[in-house]
N, C-alpha and C. Protein backbone atom coordinates (compact mmCIF):
# COMPACT_ATOMS: atom_id res chain seq x y z
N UNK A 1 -35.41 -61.17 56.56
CA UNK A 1 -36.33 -60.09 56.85
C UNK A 1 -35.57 -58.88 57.39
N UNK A 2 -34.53 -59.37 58.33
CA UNK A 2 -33.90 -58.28 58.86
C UNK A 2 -32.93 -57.36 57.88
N UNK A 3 -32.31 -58.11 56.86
CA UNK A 3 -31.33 -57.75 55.97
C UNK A 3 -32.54 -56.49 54.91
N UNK A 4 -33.43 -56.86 54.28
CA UNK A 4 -34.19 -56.28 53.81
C UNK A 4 -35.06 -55.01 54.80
N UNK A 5 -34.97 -54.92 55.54
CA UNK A 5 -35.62 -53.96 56.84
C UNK A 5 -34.20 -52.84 56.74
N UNK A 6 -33.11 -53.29 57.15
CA UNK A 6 -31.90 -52.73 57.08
C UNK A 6 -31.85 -51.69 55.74
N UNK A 7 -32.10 -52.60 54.87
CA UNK A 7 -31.81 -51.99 53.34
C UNK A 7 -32.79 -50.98 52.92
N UNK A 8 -33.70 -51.21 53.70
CA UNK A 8 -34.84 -49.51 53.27
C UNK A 8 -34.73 -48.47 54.38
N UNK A 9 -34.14 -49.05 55.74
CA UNK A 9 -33.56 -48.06 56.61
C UNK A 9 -32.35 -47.28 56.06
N UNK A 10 -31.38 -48.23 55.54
CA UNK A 10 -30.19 -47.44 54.73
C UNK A 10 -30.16 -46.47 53.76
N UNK A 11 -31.47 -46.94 52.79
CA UNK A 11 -31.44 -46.21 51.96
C UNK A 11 -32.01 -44.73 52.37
N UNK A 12 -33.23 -44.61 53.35
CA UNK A 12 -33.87 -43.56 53.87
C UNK A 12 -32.76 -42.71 54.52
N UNK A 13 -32.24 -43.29 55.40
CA UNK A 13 -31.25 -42.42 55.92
C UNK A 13 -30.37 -41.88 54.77
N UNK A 14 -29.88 -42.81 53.49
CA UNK A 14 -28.84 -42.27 52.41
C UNK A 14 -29.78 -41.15 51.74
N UNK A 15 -30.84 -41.06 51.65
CA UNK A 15 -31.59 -40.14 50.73
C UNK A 15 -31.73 -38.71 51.49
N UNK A 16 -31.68 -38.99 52.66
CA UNK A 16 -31.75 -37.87 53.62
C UNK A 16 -30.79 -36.92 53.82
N UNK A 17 -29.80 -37.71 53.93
CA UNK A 17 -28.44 -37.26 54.23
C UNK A 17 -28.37 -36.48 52.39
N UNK A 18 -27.99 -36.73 52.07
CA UNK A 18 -27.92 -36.28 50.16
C UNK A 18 -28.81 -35.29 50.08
N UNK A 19 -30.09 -35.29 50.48
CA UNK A 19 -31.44 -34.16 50.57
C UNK A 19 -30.87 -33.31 51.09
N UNK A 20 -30.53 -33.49 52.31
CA UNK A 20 -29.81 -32.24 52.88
C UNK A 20 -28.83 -31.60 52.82
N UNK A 21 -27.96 -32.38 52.05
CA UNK A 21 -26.30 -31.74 51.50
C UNK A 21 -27.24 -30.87 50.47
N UNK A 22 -27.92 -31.15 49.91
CA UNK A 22 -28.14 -30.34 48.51
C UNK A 22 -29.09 -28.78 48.49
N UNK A 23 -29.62 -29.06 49.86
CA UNK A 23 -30.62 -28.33 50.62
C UNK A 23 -29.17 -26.79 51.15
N UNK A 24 -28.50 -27.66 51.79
CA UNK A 24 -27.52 -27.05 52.22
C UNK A 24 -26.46 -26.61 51.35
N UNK A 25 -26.15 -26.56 50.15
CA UNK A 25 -25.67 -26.26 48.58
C UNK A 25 -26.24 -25.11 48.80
N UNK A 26 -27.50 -25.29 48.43
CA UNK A 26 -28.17 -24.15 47.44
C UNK A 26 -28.47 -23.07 48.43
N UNK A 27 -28.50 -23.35 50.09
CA UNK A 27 -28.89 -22.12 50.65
C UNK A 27 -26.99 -21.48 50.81
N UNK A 28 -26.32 -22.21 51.10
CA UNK A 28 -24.69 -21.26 50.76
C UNK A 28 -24.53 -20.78 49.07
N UNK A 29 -24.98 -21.15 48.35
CA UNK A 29 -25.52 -20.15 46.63
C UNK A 29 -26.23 -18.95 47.09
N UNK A 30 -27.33 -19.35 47.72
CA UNK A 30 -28.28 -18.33 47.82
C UNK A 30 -27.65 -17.17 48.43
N UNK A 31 -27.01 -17.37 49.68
CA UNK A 31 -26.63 -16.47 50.72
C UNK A 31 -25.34 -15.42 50.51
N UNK A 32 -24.49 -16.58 49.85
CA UNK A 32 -23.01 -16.27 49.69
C UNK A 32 -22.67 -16.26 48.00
N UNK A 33 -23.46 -16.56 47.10
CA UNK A 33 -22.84 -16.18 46.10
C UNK A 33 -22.15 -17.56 45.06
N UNK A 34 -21.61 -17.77 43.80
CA UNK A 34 -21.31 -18.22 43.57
C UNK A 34 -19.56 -18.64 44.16
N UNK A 35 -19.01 -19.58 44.06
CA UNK A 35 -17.48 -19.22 44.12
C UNK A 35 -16.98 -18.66 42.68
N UNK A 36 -15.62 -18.72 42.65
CA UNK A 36 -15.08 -18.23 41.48
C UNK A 36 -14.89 -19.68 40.51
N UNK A 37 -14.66 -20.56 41.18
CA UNK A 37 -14.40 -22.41 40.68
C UNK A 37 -16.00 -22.52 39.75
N UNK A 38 -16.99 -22.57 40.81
CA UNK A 38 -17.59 -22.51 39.81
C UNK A 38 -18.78 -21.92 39.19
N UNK A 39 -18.19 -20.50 38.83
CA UNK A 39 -18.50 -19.67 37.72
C UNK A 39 -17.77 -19.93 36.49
N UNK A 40 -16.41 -20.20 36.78
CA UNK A 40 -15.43 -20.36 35.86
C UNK A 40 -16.19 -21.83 35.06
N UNK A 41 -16.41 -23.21 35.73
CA UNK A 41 -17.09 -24.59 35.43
C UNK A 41 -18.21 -24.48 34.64
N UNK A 42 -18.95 -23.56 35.45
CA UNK A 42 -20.15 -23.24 34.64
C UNK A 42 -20.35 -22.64 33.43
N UNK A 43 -19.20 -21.61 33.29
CA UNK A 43 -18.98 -20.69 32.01
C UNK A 43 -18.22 -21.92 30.79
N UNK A 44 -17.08 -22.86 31.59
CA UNK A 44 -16.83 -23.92 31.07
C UNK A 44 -17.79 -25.09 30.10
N UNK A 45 -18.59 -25.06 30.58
CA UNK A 45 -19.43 -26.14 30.32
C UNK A 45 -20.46 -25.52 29.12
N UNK A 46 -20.84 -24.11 29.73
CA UNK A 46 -21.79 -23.39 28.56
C UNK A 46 -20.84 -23.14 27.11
N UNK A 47 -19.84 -22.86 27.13
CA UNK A 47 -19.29 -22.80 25.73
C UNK A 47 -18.81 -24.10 25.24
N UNK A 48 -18.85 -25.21 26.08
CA UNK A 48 -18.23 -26.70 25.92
C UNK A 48 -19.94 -26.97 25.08
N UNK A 49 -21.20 -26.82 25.43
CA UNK A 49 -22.21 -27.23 25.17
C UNK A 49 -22.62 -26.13 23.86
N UNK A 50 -22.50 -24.54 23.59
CA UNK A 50 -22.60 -23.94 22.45
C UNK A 50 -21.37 -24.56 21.26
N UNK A 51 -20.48 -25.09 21.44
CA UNK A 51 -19.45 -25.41 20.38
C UNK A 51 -19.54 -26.76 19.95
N UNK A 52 -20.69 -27.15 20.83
CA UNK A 52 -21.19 -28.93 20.47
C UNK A 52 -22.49 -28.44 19.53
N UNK A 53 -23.37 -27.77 19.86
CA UNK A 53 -24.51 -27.22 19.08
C UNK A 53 -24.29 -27.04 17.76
N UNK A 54 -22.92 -25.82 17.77
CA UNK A 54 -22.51 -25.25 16.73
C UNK A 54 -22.22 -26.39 15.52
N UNK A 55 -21.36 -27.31 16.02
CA UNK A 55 -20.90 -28.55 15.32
C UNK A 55 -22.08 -29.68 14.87
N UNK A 56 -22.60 -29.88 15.44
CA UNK A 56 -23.72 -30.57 14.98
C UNK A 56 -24.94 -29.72 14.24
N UNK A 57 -24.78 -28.51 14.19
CA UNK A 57 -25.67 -27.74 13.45
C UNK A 57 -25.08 -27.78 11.93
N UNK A 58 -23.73 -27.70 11.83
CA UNK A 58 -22.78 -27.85 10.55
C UNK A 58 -22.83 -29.12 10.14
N UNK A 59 -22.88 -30.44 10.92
CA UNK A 59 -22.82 -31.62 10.69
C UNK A 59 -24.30 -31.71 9.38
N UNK A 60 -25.29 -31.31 10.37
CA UNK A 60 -26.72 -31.88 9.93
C UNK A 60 -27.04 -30.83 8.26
N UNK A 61 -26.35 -29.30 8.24
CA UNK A 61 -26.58 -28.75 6.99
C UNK A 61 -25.59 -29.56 6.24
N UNK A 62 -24.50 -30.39 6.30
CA UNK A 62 -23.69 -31.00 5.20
C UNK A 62 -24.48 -31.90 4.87
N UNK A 63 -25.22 -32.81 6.20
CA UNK A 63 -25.41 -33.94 5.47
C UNK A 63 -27.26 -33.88 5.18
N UNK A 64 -27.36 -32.78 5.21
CA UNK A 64 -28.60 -32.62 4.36
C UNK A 64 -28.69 -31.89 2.88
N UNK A 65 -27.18 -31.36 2.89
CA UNK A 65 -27.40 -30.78 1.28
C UNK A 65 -26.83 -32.04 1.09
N UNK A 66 -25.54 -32.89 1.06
CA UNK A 66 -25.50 -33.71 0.16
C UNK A 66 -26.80 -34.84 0.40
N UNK A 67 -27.81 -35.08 0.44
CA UNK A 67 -28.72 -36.40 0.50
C UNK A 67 -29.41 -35.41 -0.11
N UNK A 68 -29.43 -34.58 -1.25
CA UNK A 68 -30.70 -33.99 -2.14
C UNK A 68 -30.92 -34.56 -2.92
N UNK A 69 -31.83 -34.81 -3.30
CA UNK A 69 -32.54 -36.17 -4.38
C UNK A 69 -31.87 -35.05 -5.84
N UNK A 70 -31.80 -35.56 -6.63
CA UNK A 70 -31.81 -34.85 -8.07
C UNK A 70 -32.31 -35.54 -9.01
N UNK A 71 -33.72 -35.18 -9.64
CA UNK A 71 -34.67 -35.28 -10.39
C UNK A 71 -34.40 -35.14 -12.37
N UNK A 72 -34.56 -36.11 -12.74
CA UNK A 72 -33.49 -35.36 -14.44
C UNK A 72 -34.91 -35.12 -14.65
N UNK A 73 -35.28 -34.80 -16.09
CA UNK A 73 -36.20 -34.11 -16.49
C UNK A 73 -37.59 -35.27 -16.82
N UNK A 74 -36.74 -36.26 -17.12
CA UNK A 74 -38.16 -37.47 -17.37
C UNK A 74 -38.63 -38.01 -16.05
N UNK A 75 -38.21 -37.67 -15.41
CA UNK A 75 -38.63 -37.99 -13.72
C UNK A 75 -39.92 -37.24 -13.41
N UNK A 76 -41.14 -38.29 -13.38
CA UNK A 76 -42.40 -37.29 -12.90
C UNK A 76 -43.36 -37.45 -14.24
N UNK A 77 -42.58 -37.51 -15.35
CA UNK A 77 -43.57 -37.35 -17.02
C UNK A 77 -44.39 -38.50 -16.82
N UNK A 78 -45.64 -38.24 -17.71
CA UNK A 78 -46.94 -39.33 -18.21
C UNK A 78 -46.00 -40.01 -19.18
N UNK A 79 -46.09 -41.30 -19.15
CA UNK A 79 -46.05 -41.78 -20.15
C UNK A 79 -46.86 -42.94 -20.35
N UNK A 80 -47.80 -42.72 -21.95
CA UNK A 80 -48.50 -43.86 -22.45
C UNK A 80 -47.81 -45.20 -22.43
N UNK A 81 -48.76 -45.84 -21.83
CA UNK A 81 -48.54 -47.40 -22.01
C UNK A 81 -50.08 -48.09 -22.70
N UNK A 82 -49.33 -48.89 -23.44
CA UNK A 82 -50.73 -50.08 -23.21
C UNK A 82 -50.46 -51.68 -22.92
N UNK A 83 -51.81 -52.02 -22.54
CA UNK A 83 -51.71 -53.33 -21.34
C UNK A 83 -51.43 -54.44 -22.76
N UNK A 84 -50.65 -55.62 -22.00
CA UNK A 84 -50.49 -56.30 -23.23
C UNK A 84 -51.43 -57.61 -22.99
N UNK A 85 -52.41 -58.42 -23.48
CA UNK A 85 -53.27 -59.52 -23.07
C UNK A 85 -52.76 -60.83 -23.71
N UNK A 86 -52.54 -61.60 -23.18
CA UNK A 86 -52.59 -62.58 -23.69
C UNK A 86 -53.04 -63.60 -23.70
């Protein structure tokens, strides 16, 4: 009982502590600005994530022109049949 009592005290206190680092992040952003580390990370990551776009945008037009069905000309025509009984 006690071990389990412990373990939701731990965690409350761990969630708290983390709440407030992050609390405390964003008001030194707010106040003070980005650093230069990471503007640079951030600018990092946005052209790391447009050059992944880019590539998978090229991926998906290759592999959608080659999977084009091609239809010859008797593809689609009526053609008479008759039933055979026997």
């Amino acid at each position: 009982m006690f071990k389990f009592l412990f373990f939701i005290v731990f965690f409350i206190v761990l969630m708290t502590l983390m709440l407030g680092f992050s609390f405390l992040r964003t008001l030194k952003r707010i106040l003070f600005g980005e650093s230069e580390n990471e503007k640079r990370a951030r600018q990092q990551r946005q052209a790391a994530k447009n050059a992944s776009n880019q590539r998978n945008a090229k991926q998906k037009e290759n592999t959608t022109s080659s999977r084009k069905k091609i239809f010859t000309k008797e593809d689609g025509e009526y053609v008479d049949y008759e039933e055979i009984k026997e």
